[in-house]
C-alpha atoms as a PDB file:
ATOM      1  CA  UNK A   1      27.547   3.242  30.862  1.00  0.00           C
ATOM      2  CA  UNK A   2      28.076   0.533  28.167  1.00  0.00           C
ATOM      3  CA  UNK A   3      26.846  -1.799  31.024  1.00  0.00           C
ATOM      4  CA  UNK A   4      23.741  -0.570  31.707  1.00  0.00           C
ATOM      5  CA  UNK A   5      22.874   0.316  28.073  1.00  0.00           C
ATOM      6  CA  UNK A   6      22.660  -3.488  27.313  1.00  0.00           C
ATOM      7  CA  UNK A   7      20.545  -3.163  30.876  1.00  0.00           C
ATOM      8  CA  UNK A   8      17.988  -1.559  29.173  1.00  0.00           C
ATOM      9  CA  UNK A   9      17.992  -3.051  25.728  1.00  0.00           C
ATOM     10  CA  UNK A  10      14.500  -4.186  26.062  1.00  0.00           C
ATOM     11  CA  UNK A  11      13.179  -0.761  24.875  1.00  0.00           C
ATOM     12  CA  UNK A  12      13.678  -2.101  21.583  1.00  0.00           C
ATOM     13  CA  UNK A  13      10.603  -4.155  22.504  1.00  0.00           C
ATOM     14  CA  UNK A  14       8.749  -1.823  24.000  1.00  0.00           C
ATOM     15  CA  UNK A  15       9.496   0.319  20.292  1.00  0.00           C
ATOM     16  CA  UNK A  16       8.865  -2.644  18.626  1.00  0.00           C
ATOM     17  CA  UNK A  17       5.316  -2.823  19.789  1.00  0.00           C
ATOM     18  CA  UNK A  18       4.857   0.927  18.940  1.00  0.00           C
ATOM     19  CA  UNK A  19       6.671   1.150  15.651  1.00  0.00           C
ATOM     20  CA  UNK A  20       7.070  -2.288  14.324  1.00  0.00           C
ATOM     21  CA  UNK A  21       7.338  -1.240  10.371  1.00  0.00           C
ATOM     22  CA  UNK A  22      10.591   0.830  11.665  1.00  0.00           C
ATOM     23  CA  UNK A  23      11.602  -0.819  15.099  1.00  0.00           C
ATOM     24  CA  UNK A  24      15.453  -1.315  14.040  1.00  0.00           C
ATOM     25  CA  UNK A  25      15.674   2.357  12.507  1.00  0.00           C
ATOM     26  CA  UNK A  26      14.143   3.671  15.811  1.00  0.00           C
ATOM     27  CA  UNK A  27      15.544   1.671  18.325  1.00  0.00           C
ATOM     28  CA  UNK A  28      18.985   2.442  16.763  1.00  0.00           C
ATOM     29  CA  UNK A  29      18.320   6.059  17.349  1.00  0.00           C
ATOM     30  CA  UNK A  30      16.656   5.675  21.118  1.00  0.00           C
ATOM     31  CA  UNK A  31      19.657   3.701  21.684  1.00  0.00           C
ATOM     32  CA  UNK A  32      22.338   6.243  20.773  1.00  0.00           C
ATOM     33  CA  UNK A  33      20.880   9.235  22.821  1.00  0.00           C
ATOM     34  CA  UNK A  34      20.518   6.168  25.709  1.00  0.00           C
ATOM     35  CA  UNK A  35      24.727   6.295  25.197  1.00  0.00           C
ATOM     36  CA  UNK A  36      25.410   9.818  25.468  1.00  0.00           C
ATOM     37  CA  UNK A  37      27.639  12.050  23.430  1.00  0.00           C
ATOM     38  CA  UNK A  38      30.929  10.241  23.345  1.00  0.00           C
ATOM     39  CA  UNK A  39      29.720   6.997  21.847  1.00  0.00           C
ATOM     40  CA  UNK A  40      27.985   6.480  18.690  1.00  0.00           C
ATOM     41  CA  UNK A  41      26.728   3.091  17.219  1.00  0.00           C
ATOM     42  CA  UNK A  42      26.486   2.404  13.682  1.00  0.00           C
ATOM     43  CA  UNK A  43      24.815  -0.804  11.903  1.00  0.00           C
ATOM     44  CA  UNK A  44      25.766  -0.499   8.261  1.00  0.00           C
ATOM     45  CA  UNK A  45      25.890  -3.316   5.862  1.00  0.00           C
ATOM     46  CA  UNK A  46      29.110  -5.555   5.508  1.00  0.00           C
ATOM     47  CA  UNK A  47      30.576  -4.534   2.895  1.00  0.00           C
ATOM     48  CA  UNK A  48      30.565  -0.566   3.613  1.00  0.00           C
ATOM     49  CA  UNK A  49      33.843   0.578   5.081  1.00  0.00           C
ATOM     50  CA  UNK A  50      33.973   1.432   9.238  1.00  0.00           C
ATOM     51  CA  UNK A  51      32.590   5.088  10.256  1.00  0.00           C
ATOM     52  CA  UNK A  52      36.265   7.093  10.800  1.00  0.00           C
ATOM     53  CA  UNK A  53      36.778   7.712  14.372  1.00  0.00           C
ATOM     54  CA  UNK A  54      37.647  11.802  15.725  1.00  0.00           C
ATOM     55  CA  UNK A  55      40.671  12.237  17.686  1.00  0.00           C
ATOM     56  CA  UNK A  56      40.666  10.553  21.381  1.00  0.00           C
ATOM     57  CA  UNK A  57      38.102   7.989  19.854  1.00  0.00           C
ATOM     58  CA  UNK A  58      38.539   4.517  18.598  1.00  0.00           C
ATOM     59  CA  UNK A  59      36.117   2.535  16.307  1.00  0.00           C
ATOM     60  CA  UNK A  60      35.331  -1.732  17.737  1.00  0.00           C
ATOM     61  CA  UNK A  61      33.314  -3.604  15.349  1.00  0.00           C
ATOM     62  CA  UNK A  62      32.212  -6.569  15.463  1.00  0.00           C
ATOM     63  CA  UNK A  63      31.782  -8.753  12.355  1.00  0.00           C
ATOM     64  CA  UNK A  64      28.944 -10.412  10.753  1.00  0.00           C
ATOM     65  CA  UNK A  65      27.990 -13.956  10.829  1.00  0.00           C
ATOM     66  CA  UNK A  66      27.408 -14.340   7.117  1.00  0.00           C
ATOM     67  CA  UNK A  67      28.259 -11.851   4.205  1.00  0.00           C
ATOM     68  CA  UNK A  68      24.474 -10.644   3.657  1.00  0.00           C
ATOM     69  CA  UNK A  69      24.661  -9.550   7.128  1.00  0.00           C
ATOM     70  CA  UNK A  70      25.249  -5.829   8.831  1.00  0.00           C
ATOM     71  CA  UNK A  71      28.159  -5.268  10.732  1.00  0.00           C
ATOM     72  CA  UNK A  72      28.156  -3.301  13.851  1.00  0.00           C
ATOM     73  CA  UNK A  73      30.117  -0.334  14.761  1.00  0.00           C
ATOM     74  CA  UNK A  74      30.811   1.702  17.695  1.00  0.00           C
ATOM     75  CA  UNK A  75      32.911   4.922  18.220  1.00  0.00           C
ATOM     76  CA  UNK A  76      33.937   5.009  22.084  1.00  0.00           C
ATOM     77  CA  UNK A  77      36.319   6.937  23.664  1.00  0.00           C
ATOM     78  CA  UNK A  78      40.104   5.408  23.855  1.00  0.00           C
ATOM     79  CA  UNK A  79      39.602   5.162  27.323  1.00  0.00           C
ATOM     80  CA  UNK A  80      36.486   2.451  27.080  1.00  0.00           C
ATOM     81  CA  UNK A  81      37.586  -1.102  28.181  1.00  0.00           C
ATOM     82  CA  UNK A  82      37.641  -2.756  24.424  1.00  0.00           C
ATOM     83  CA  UNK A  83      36.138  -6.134  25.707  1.00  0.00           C
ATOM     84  CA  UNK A  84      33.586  -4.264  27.551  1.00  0.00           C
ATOM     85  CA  UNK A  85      32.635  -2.485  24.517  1.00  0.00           C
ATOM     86  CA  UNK A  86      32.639  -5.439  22.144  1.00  0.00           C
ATOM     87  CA  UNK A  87      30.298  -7.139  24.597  1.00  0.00           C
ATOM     88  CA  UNK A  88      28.016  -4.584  24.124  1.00  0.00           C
ATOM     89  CA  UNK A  89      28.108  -4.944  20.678  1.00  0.00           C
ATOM     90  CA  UNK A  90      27.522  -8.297  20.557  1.00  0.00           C
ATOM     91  CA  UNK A  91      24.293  -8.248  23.229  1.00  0.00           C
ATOM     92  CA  UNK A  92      22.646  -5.707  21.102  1.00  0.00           C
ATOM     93  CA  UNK A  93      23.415  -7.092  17.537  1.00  0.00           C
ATOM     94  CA  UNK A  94      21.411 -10.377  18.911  1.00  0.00           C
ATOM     95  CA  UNK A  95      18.152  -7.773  20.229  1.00  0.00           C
ATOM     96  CA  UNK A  96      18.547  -6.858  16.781  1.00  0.00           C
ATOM     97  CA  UNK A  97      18.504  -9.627  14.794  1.00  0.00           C
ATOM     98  CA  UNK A  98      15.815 -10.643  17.081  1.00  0.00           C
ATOM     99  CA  UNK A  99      13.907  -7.373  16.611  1.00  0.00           C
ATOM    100  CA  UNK A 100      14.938  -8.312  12.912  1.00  0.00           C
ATOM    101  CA  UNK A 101      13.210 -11.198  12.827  1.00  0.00           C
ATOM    102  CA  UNK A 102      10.412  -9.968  14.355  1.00  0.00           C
ATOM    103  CA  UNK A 103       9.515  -7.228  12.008  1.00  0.00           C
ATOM    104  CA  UNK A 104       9.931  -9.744   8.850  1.00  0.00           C
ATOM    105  CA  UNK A 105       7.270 -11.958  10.804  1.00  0.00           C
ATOM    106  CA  UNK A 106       5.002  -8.821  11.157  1.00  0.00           C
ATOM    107  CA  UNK A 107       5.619  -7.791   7.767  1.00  0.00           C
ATOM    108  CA  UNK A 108       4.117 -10.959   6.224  1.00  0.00           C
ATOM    109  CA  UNK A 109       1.584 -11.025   8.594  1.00  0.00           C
ATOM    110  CA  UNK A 110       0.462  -7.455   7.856  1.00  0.00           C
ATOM    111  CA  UNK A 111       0.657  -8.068   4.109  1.00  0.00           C
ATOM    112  CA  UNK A 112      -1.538 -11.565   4.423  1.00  0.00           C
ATOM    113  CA  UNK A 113      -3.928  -9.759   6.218  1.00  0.00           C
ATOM    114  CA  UNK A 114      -4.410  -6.878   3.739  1.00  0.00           C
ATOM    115  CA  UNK A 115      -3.486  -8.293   0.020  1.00  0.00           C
ATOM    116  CA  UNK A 116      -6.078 -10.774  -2.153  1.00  0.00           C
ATOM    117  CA  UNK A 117      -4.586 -14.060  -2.114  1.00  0.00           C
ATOM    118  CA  UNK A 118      -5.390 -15.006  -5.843  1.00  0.00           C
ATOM    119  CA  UNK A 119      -4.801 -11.771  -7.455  1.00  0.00           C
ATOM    120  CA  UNK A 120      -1.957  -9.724  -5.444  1.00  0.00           C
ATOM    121  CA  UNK A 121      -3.920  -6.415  -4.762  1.00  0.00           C
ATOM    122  CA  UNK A 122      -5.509  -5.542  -1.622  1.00  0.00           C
ATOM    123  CA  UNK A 123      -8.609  -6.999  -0.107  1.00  0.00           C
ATOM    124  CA  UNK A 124     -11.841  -5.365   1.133  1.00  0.00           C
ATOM    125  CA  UNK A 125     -10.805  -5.363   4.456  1.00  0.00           C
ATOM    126  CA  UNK A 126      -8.017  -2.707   3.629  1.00  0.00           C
ATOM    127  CA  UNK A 127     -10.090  -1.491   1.178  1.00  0.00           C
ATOM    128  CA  UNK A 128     -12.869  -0.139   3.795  1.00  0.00           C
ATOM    129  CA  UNK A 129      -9.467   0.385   6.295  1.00  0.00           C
ATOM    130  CA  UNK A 130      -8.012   2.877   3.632  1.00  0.00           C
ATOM    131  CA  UNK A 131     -11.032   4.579   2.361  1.00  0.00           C
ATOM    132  CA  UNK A 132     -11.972   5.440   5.877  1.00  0.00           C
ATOM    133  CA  UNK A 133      -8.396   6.862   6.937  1.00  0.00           C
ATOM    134  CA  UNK A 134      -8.561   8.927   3.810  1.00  0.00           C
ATOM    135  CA  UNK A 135     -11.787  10.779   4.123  1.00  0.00           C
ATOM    136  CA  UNK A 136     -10.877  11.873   7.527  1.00  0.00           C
ATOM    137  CA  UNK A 137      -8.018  13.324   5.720  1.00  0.00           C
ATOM    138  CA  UNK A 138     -10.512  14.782   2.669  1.00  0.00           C
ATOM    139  CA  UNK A 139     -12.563  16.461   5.356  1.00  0.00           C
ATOM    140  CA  UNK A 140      -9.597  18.420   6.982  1.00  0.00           C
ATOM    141  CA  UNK A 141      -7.708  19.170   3.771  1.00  0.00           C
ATOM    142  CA  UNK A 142     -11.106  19.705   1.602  1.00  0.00           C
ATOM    143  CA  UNK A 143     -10.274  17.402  -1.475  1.00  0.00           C
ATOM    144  CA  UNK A 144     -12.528  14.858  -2.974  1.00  0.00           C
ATOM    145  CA  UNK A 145     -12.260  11.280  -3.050  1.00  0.00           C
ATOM    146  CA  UNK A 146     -14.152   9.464  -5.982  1.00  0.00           C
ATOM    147  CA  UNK A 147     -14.661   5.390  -5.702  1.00  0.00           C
ATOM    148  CA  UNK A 148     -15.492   3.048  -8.836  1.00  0.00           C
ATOM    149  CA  UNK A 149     -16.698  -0.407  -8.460  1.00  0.00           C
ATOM    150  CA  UNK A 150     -16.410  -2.442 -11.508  1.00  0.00           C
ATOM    151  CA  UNK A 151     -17.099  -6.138 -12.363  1.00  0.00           C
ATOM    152  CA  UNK A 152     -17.007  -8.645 -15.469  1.00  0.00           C
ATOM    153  CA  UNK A 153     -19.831  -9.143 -17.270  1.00  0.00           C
ATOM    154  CA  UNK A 154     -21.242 -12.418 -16.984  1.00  0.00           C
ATOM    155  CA  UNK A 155     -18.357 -13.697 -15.201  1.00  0.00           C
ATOM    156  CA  UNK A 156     -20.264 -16.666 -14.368  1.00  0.00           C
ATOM    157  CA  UNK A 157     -20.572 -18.162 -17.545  1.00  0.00           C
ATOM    158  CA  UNK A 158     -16.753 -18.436 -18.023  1.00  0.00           C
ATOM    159  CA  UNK A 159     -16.540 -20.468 -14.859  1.00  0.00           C
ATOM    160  CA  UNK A 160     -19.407 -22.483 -16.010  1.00  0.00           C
ATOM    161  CA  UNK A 161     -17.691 -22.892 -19.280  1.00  0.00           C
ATOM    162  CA  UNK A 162     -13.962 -23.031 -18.786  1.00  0.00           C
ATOM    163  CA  UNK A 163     -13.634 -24.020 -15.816  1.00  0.00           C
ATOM    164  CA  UNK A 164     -12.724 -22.190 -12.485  1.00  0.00           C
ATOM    165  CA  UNK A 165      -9.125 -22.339 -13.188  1.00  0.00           C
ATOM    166  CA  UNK A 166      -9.602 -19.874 -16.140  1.00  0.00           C
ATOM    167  CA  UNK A 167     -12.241 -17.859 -14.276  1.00  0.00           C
ATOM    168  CA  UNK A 168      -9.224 -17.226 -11.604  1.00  0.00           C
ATOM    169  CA  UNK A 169      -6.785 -16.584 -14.273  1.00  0.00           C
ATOM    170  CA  UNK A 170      -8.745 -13.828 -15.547  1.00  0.00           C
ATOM    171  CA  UNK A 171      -9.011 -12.143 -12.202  1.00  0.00           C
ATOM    172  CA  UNK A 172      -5.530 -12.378 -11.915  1.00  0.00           C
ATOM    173  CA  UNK A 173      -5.268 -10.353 -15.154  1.00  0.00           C
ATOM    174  CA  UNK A 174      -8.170  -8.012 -14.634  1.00  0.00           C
ATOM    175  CA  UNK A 175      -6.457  -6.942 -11.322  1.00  0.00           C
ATOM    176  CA  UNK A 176      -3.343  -6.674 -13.123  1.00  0.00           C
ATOM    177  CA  UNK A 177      -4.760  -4.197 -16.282  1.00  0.00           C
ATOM    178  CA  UNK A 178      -5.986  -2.220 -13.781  1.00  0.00           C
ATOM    179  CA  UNK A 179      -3.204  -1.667 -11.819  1.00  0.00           C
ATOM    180  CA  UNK A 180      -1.337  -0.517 -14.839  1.00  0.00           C
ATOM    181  CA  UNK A 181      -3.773   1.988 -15.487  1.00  0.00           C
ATOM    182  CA  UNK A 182      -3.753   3.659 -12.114  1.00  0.00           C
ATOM    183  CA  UNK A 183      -1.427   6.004 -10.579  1.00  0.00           C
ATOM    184  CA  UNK A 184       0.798   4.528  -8.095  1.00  0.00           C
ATOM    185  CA  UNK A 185      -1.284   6.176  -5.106  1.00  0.00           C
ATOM    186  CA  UNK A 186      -4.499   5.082  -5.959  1.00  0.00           C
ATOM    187  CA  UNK A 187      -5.779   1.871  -4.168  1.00  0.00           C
ATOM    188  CA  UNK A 188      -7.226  -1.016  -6.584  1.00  0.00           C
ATOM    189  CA  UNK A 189      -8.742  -3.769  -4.467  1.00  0.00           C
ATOM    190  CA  UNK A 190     -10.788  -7.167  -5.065  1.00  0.00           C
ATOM    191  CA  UNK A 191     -13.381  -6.802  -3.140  1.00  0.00           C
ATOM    192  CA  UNK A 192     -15.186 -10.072  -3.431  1.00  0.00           C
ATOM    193  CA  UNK A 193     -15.565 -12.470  -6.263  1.00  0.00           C
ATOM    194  CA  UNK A 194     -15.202 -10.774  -9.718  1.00  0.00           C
ATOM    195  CA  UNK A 195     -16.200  -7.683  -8.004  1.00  0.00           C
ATOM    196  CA  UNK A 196     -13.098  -4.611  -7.912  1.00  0.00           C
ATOM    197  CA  UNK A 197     -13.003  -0.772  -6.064  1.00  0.00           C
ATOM    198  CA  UNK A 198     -10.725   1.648  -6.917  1.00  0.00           C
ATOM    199  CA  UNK A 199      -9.992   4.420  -5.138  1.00  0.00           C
ATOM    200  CA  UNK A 200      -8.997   8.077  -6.943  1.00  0.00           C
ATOM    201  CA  UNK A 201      -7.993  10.858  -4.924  1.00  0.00           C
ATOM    202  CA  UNK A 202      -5.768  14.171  -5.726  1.00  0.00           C
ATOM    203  CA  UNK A 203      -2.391  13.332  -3.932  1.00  0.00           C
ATOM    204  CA  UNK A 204      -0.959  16.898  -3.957  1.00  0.00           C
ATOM    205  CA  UNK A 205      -4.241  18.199  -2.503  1.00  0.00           C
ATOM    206  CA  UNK A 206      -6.448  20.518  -3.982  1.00  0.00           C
ATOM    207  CA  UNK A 207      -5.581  23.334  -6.617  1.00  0.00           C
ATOM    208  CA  UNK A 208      -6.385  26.827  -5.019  1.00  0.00           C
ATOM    209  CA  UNK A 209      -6.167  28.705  -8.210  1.00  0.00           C
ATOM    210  CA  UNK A 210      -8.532  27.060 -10.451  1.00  0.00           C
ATOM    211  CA  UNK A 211     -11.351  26.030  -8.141  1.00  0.00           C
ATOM    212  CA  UNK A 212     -14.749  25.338  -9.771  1.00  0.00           C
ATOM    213  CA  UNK A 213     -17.030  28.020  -9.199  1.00  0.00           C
ATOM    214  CA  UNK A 214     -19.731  25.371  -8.593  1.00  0.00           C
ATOM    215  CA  UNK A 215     -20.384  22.005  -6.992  1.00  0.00           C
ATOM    216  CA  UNK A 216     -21.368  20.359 -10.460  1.00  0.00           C
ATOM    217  CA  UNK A 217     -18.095  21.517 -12.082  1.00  0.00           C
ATOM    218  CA  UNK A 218     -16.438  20.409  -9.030  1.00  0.00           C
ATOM    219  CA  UNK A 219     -18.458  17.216  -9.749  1.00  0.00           C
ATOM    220  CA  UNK A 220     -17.363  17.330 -12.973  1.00  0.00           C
ATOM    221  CA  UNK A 221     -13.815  17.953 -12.549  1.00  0.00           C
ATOM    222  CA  UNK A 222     -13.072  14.806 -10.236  1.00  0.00           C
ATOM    223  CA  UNK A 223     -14.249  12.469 -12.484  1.00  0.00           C
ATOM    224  CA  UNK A 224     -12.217  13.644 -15.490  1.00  0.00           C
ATOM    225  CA  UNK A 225      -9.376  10.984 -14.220  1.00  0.00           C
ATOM    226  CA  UNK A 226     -11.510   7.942 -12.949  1.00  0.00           C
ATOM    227  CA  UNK A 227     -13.276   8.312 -16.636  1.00  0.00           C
ATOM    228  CA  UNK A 228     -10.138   8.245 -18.469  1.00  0.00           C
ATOM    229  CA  UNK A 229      -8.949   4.817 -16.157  1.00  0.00           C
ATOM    230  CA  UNK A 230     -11.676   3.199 -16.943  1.00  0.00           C
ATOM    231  CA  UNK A 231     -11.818   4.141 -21.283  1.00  0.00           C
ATOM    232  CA  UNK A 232      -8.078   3.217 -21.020  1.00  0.00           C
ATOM    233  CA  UNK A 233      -8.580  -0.117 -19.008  1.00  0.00           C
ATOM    234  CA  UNK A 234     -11.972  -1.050 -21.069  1.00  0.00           C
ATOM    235  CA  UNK A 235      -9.824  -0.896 -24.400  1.00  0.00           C
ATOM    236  CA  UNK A 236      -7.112  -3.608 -22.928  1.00  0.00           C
ATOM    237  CA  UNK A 237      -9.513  -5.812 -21.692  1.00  0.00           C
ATOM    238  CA  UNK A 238     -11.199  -5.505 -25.060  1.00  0.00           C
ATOM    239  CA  UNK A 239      -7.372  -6.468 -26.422  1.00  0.00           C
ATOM    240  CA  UNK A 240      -5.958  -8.882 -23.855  1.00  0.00           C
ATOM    241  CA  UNK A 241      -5.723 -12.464 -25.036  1.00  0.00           C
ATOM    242  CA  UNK A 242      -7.204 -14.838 -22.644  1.00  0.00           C
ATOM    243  CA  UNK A 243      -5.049 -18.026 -23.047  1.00  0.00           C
ATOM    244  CA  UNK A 244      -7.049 -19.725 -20.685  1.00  0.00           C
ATOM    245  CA  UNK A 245     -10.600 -18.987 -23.237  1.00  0.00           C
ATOM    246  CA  UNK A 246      -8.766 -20.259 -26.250  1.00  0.00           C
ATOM    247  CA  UNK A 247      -8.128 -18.667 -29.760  1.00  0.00           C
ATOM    248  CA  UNK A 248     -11.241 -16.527 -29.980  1.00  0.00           C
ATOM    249  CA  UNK A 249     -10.439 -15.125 -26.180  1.00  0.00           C
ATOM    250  CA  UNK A 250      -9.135 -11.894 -27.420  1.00  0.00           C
ATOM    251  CA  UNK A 251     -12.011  -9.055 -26.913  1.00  0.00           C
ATOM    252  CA  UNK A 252     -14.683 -11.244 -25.560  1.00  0.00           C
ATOM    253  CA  UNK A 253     -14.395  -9.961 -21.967  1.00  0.00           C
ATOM    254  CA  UNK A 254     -16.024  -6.604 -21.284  1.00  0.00           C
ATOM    255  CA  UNK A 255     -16.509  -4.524 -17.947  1.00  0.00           C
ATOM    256  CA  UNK A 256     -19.556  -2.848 -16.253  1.00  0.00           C
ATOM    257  CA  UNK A 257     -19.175   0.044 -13.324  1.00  0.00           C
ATOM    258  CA  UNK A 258     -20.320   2.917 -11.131  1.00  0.00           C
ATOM    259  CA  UNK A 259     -18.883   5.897  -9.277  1.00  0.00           C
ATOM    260  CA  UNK A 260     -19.423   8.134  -6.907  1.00  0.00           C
ATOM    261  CA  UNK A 261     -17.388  10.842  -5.422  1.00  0.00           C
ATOM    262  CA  UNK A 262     -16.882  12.817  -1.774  1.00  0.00           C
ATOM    263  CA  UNK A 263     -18.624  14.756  -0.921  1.00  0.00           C
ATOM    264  CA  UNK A 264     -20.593  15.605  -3.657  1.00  0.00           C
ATOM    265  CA  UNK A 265     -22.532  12.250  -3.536  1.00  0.00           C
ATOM    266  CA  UNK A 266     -21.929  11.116  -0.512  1.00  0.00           C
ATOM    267  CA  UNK A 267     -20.433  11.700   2.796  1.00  0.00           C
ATOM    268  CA  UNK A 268     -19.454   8.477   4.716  1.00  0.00           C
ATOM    269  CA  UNK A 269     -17.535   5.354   3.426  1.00  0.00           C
ATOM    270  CA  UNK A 270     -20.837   3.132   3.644  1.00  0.00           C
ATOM    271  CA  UNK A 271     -22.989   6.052   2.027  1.00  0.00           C
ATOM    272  CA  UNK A 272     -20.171   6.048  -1.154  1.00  0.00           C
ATOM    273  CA  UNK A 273     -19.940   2.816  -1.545  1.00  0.00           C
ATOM    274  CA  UNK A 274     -23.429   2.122  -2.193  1.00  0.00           C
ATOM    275  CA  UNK A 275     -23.628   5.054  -4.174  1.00  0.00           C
ATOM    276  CA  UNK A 276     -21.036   3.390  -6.397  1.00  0.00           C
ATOM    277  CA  UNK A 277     -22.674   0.214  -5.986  1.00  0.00           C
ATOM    278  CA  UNK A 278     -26.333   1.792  -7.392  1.00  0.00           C
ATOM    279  CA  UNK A 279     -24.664   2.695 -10.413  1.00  0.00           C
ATOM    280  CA  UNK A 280     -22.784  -0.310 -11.088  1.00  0.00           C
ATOM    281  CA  UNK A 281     -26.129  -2.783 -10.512  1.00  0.00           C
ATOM    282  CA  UNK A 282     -28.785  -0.062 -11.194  1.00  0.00           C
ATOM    283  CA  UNK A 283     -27.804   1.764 -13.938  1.00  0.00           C
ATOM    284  CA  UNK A 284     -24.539   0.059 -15.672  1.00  0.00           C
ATOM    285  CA  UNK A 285     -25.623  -3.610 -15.570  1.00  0.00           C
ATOM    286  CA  UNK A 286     -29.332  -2.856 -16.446  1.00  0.00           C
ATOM    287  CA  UNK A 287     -28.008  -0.309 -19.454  1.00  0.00           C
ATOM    288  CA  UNK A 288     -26.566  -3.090 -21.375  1.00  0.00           C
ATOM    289  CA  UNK A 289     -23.190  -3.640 -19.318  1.00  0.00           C
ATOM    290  CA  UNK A 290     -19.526  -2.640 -21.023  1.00  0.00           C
ATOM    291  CA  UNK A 291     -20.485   1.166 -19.248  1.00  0.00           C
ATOM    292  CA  UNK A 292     -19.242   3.488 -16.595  1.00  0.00           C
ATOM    293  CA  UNK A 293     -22.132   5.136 -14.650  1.00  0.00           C
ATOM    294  CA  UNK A 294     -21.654   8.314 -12.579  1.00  0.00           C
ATOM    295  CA  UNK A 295     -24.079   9.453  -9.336  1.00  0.00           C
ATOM    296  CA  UNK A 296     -25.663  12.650 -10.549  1.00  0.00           C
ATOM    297  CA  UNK A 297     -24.582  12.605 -14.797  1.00  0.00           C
ATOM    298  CA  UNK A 298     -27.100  12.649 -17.117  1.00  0.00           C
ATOM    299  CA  UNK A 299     -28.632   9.827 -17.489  1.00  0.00           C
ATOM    300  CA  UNK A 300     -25.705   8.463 -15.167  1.00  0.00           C
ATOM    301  CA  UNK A 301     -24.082   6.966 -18.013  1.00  0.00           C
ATOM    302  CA  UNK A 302     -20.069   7.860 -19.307  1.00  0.00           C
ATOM    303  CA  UNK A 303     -18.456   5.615 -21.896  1.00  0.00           C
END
């Protein structure tokens, strides 16, 4: 049986191309019901003590290369061939350092692919990716989503005047302030130059017992968060101290955005973003900048 296990070893390819975030914690588990009820592998790391073995059973390890390594362990019955066991268990700890490997590779690759280079949130490929996967969810599970584009004011002119080195160093920051003011779930992205989305959404759903009794409270009512993110994150910029713009840095940088939310203002991830984007250009920028504008408020203007 042990034999033809490491036979078939190469499903932890073919589940590594299906599941690579969690190809060792699945392959693991396809592998054990592969074995059958009398044997039982274990990969736990090195310095945690051997699985205890029932009666009739014995427990063959097999030992790690280096410390930081897992050890392998596998509870046969005393009447498996040792060698023939310990063979097994070396075969498949080399699949798995191989699948291992593998899924470190993917990980970085995955993580390049989604996260902003210069300031370590995600990009506006993921961005569009996430808002997309998420209003399929809002239409099923009837909850809004609410976006908010923001950008610097006059960003420009601190590249033209500092150089490009401080204009990055203040992106790095921005990104940075506004992650802090966030919840953990929502999604803050750079979506281009000094141009940022966020992404607000209810994570446990919507409440049942105090629904608005209209759309405009419901309106209303999902922008009560995204307004308070973006009073909380306009009074640290206002407060940060730009090294990089010298000693009168602190409270020269201000913000300007717009919001929109699903589905009151719009229905698609293209049709919200623009929405967002109207209010940001169209009615933020043009009001005077340092402002949060809202599809549908009076006047569009909050803060």
């Amino acid at each position: 049986m042990l034999s033809d296990a490491v036979a078939q070893a190469d499903l932890f390819l073919r589940i590594f191309e299906a599941r690579p975030l969690d190809a060792m914690e699945v392959s693991l588990r396809a592998l054990n019901e592969q074995l059958g009820p009398d044997v039982a592998l274990f990969r736990l790391p090195a310095a945690e003590p051997a699985p205890s073995a029932p009666p009739g059973s014995r427990v063959i390890s097999l030992r790690p290369h280096r410390a930081e390594d897992h050890q392998l362990h596998m509870i046969v019955p005393e009447a498996y061939d040792p060698a023939d066991a310990r063979h097994f268990l070396s075969r498949t700890a080399a699949l798995l350092s191989r699948i291992e490997a593998i899924s470190l590779r993917h990980a970085k690759l995955k993580d390049l692919a989604e996260t902003d280079h210069l300031t370590g949130v995600h990009n506006a490929r993921f961005f569009d990716h996430f808002l997309d996967g998420l209003l399929v969810k809002a239409r099923k599970h009837h909850f809004p989503v609410t976006v908010m584009l923001f950008d610097i004011d006059d960003f420009k002119s601190y590249n033209d005047v500092y150089g490009h080195a401080a204009g990055d160093e203040i992106l790095r920051r921005t990104a940075e302030l506004m992650k802090r003011c966030c919840r953990e779930h929502d999604l803050v992205a750079r979506r281009g130059g000094d141009e940022f989305g966020v992404i607000f959404w209810d994570k446990g759903g919507p409440r049942q017992p105090h629904e608005p009794r209209s759309q405009e409270q419901a309106h209303a009512r999902s922008l009560e968060y995204p307004r308070q993110v973006f009073e909380r994150f306009r009074r640290m910029m206002s407060t940060q101290k730009f090294e990089p713009l010298g000693p009168q840095g602190s409270g020269r940088l201000s913000i300007s955005a717009g919001a929109a939310v699903f589905p009151y203002d719009a229905n698609t991830r293209e049709e919200l973003i623009q929405a967002a984007d109207r209010q940001l250009m169209l009615g933020a920028k043009k009001s005077g900048k340092n402002s949060l504008f809202i599809v549908g408020s009076d006047e569009g203007r909050a803060g």
